[in-house]
Protein backbone atom coordinates (compact mmCIF):
# COMPACT_ATOMS: atom_id res chain seq x y z
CA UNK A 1 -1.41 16.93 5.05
CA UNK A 2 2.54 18.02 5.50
CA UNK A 3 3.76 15.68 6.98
CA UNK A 4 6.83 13.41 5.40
CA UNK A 5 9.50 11.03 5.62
CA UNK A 6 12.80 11.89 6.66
CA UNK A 7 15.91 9.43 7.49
CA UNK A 8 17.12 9.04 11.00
CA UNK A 9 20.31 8.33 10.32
CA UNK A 10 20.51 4.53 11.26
CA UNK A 11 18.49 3.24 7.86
CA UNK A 12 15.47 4.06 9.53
CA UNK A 13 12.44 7.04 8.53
CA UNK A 14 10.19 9.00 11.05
CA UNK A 15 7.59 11.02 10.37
CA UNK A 16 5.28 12.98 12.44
CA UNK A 17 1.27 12.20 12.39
CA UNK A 18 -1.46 13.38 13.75
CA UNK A 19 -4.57 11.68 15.08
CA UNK A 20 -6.60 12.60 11.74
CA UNK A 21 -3.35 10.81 9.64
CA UNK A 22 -3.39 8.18 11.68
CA UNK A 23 -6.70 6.96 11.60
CA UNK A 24 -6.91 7.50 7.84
CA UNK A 25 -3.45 5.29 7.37
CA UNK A 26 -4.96 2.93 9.50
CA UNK A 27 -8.42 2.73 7.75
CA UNK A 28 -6.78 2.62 4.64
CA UNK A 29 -4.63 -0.44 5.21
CA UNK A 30 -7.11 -2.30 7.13
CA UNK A 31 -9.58 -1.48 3.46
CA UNK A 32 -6.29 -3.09 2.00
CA UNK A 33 -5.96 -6.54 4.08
CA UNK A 34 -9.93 -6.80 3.58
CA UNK A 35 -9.06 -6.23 -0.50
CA UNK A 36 -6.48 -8.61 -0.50
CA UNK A 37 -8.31 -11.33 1.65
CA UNK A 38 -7.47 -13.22 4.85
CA UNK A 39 -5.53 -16.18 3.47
CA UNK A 40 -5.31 -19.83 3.90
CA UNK A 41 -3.65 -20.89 7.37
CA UNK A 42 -1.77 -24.20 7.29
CA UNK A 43 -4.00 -27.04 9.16
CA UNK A 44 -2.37 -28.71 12.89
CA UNK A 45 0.35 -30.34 11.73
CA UNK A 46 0.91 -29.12 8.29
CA UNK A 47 4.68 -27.94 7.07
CA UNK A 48 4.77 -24.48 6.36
CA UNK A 49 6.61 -24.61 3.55
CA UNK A 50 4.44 -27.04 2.05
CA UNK A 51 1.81 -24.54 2.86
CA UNK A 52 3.61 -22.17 1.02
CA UNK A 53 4.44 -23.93 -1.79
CA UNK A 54 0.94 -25.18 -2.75
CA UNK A 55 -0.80 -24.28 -5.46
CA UNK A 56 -2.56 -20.82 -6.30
CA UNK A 57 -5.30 -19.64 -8.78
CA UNK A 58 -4.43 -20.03 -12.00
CA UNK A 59 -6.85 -17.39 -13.23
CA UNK A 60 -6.44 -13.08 -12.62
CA UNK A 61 -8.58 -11.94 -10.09
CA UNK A 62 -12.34 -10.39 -11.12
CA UNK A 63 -11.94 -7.05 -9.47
CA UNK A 64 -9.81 -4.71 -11.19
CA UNK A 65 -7.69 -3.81 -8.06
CA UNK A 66 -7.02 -7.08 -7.57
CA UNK A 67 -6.00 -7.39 -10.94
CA UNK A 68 -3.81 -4.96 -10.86
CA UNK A 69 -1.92 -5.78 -7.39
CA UNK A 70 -1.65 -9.30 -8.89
CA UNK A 71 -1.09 -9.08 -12.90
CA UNK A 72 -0.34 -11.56 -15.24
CA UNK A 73 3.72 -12.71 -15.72
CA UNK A 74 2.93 -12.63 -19.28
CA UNK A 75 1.22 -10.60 -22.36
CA UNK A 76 -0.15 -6.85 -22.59
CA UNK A 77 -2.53 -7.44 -19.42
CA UNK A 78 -6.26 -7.11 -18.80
CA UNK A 79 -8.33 -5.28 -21.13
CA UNK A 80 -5.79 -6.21 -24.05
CA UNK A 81 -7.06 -7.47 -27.53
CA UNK A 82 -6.94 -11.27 -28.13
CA UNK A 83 -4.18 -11.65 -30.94
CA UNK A 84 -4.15 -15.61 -31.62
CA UNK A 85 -1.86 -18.43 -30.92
CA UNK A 86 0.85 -16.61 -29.54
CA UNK A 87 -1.55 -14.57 -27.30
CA UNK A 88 -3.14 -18.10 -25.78
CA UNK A 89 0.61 -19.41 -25.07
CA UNK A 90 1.48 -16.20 -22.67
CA UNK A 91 -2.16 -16.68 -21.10
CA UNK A 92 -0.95 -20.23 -20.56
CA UNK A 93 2.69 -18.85 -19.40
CA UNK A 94 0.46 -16.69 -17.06
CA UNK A 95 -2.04 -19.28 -15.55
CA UNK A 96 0.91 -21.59 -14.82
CA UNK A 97 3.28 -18.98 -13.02
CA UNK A 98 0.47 -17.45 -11.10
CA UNK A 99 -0.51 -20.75 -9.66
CA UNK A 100 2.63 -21.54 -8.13
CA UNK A 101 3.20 -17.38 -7.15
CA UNK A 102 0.19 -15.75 -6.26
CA UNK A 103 -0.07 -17.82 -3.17
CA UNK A 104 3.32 -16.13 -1.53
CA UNK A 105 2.80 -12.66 -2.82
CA UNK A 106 -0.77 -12.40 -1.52
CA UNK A 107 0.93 -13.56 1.65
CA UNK A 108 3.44 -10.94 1.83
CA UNK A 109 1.35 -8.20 0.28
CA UNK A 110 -0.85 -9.49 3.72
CA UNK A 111 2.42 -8.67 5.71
CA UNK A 112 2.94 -5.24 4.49
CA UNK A 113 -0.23 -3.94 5.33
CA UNK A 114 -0.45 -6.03 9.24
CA UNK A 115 3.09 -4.28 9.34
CA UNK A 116 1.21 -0.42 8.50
CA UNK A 117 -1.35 -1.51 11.11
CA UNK A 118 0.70 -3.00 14.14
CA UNK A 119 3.15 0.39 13.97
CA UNK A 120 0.14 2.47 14.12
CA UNK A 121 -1.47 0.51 16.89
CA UNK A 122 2.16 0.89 19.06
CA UNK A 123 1.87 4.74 18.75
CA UNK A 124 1.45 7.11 21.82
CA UNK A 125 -0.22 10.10 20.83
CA UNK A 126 1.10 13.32 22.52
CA UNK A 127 -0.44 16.59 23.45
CA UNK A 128 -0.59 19.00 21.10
CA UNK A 129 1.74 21.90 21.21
CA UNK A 130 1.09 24.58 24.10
CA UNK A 131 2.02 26.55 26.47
CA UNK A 132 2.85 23.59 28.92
CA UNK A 133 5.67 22.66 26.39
CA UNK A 134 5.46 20.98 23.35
CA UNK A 135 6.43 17.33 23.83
CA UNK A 136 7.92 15.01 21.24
CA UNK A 137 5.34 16.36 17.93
CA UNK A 138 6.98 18.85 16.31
CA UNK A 139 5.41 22.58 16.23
CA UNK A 140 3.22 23.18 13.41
CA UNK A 141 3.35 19.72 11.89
CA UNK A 142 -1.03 19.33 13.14
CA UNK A 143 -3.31 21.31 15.00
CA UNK A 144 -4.37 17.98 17.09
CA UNK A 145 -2.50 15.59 19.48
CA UNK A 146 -0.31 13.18 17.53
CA UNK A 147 2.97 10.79 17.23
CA UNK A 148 6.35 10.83 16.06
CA UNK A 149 6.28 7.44 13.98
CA UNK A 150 9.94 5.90 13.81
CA UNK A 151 10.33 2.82 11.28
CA UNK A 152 13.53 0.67 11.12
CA UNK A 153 15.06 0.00 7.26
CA UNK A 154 13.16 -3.09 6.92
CA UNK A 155 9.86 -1.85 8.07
CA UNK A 156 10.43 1.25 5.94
CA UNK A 157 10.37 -1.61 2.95
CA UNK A 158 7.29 -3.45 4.35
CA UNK A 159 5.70 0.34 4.37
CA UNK A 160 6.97 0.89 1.04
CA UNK A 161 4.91 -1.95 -0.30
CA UNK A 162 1.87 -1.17 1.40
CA UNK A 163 1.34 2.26 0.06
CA UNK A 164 2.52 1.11 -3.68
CA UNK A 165 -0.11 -1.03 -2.94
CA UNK A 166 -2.65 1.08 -1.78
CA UNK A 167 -1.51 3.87 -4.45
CA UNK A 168 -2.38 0.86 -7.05
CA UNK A 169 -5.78 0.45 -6.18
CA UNK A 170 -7.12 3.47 -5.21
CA UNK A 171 -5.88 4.59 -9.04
CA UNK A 172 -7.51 1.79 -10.29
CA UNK A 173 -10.58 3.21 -8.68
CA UNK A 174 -10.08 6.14 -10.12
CA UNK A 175 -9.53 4.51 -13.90
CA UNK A 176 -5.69 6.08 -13.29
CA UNK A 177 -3.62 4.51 -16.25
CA UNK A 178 -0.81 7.45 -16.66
CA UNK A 179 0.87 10.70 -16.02
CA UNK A 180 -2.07 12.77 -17.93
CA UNK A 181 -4.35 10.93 -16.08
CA UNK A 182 -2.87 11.82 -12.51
CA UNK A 183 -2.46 15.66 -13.70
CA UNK A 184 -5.95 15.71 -14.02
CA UNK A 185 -6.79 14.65 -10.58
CA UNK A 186 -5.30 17.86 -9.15
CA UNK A 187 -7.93 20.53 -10.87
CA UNK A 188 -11.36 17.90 -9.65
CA UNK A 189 -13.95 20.65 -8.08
CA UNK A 190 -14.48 20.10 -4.43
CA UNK A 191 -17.61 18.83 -4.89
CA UNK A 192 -16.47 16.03 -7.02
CA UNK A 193 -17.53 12.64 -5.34
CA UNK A 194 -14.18 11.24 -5.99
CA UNK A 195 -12.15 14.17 -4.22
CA UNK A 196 -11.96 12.51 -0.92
CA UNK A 197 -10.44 9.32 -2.74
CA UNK A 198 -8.02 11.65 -4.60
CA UNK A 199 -6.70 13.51 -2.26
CA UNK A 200 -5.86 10.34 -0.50
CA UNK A 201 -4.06 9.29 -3.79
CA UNK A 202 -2.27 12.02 -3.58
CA UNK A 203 -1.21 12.24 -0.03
CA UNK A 204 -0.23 8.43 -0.33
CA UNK A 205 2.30 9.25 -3.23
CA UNK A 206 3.76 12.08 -1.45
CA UNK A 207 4.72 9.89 2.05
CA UNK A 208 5.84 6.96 -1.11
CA UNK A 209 8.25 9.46 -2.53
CA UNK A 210 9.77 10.68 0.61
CA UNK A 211 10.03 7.63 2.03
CA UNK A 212 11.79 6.10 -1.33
CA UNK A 213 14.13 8.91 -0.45
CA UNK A 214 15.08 7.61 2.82
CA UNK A 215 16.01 4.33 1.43
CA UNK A 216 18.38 5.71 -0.59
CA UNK A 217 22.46 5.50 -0.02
């Protein structure tokens, strides 16, 4: 998949999809809303900021991903060894800052990915190129009909998030933890059950770099 960000000149990116990108963003973000979880709704009548600022877990979350899009504030992180007194005071730390965070990050986390959805939905696909003139996709960026996507600066953030996001647990899926790890990815055998989930990995931090470059001044 070749297709990338590029700046439009206003603070905004665009980036040309076609109908097989498109439904795989899309599937992948709506995987990520269902990950993250639907969220508590204030009831009739309740403040929203109360709603915002109530309390959270106080415990990380069971499921690695989950653990990893939400860490803890404080100490080495899951899978560390216990080291005593000093140890049980950042767990502490932790517990006490997640309860009163996790709450508004889950929320916006929530917003990122609705945001990678709703710009999907609003796309028009377009013929593909032919004879009869090739219309707004750009020659020999997909074989199929497809859509120029076009993303203001701040949805260009909200994107941004999502696919760290997704990026984060799709690795963890794949027991990712560094550089070494993500070299090996590349030389998997096709017939490796994880390809399909790596070559989404992949793909994923190729539109996050180019569209980090975008942002740039």
């Amino acid at each position: 998949m070749a297709g990338h960000f590029e700046a439009t000149g206003d603070g905004g990116a665009a980036i040309a999809l076609d109908e097989v990108e498109i439904s795989i963003l899309r599937s992948l973000a709506v995987q990520l809303l269902e990950l993250i979880g639907p969220g508590d709704e204030p009831a009739d009548g309740e403040d929203p900021l109360t709603a915002i600022l109530s309390e959270g877990p106080s415990q990380p979350p069971s499921d690695p991903a989950l653990a990893r899009l939400f860490p803890d504030a404080y100490g080495p992180g899951p899978g560390a060894p216990a080291g005593g007194e000093e140890d049980e005071e950042e767990r502490e730390f932790s517990a006490e800052f997640r309860r009163f965070t996790e709450n508004e990050l889950r929320a916006r986390k929530r917003e990122d990915g609705l945001a990678v959805v709703r710009a999907l939905d609003s796309l028009s696909p377009d013929p593909p190129p032919g004879p009869s003139g090739p219309g707004r996709y750009p020659q020999g960026a997909g074989d199929g009909a497809g859509a120029v996507l076009t993303l203001k600066r701040e949805e260009s953030r909200q994107w941004l998030g999502a696919l760290n996001d997704l990026r984060l647990a799709i690795g963890t899926r794949l027991e990712v933890t560094d550089d070494e790890d993500s070299n090996e990815l590349y030389s998997l055998p096709d017939d490796d059950p994880r390809k399909p989930m790596v070559m989404a990995y992949l793909w994923l931090g190729g539109l996050q770099e180019t569209l980090v470059e975008t942002l740039l001044p």
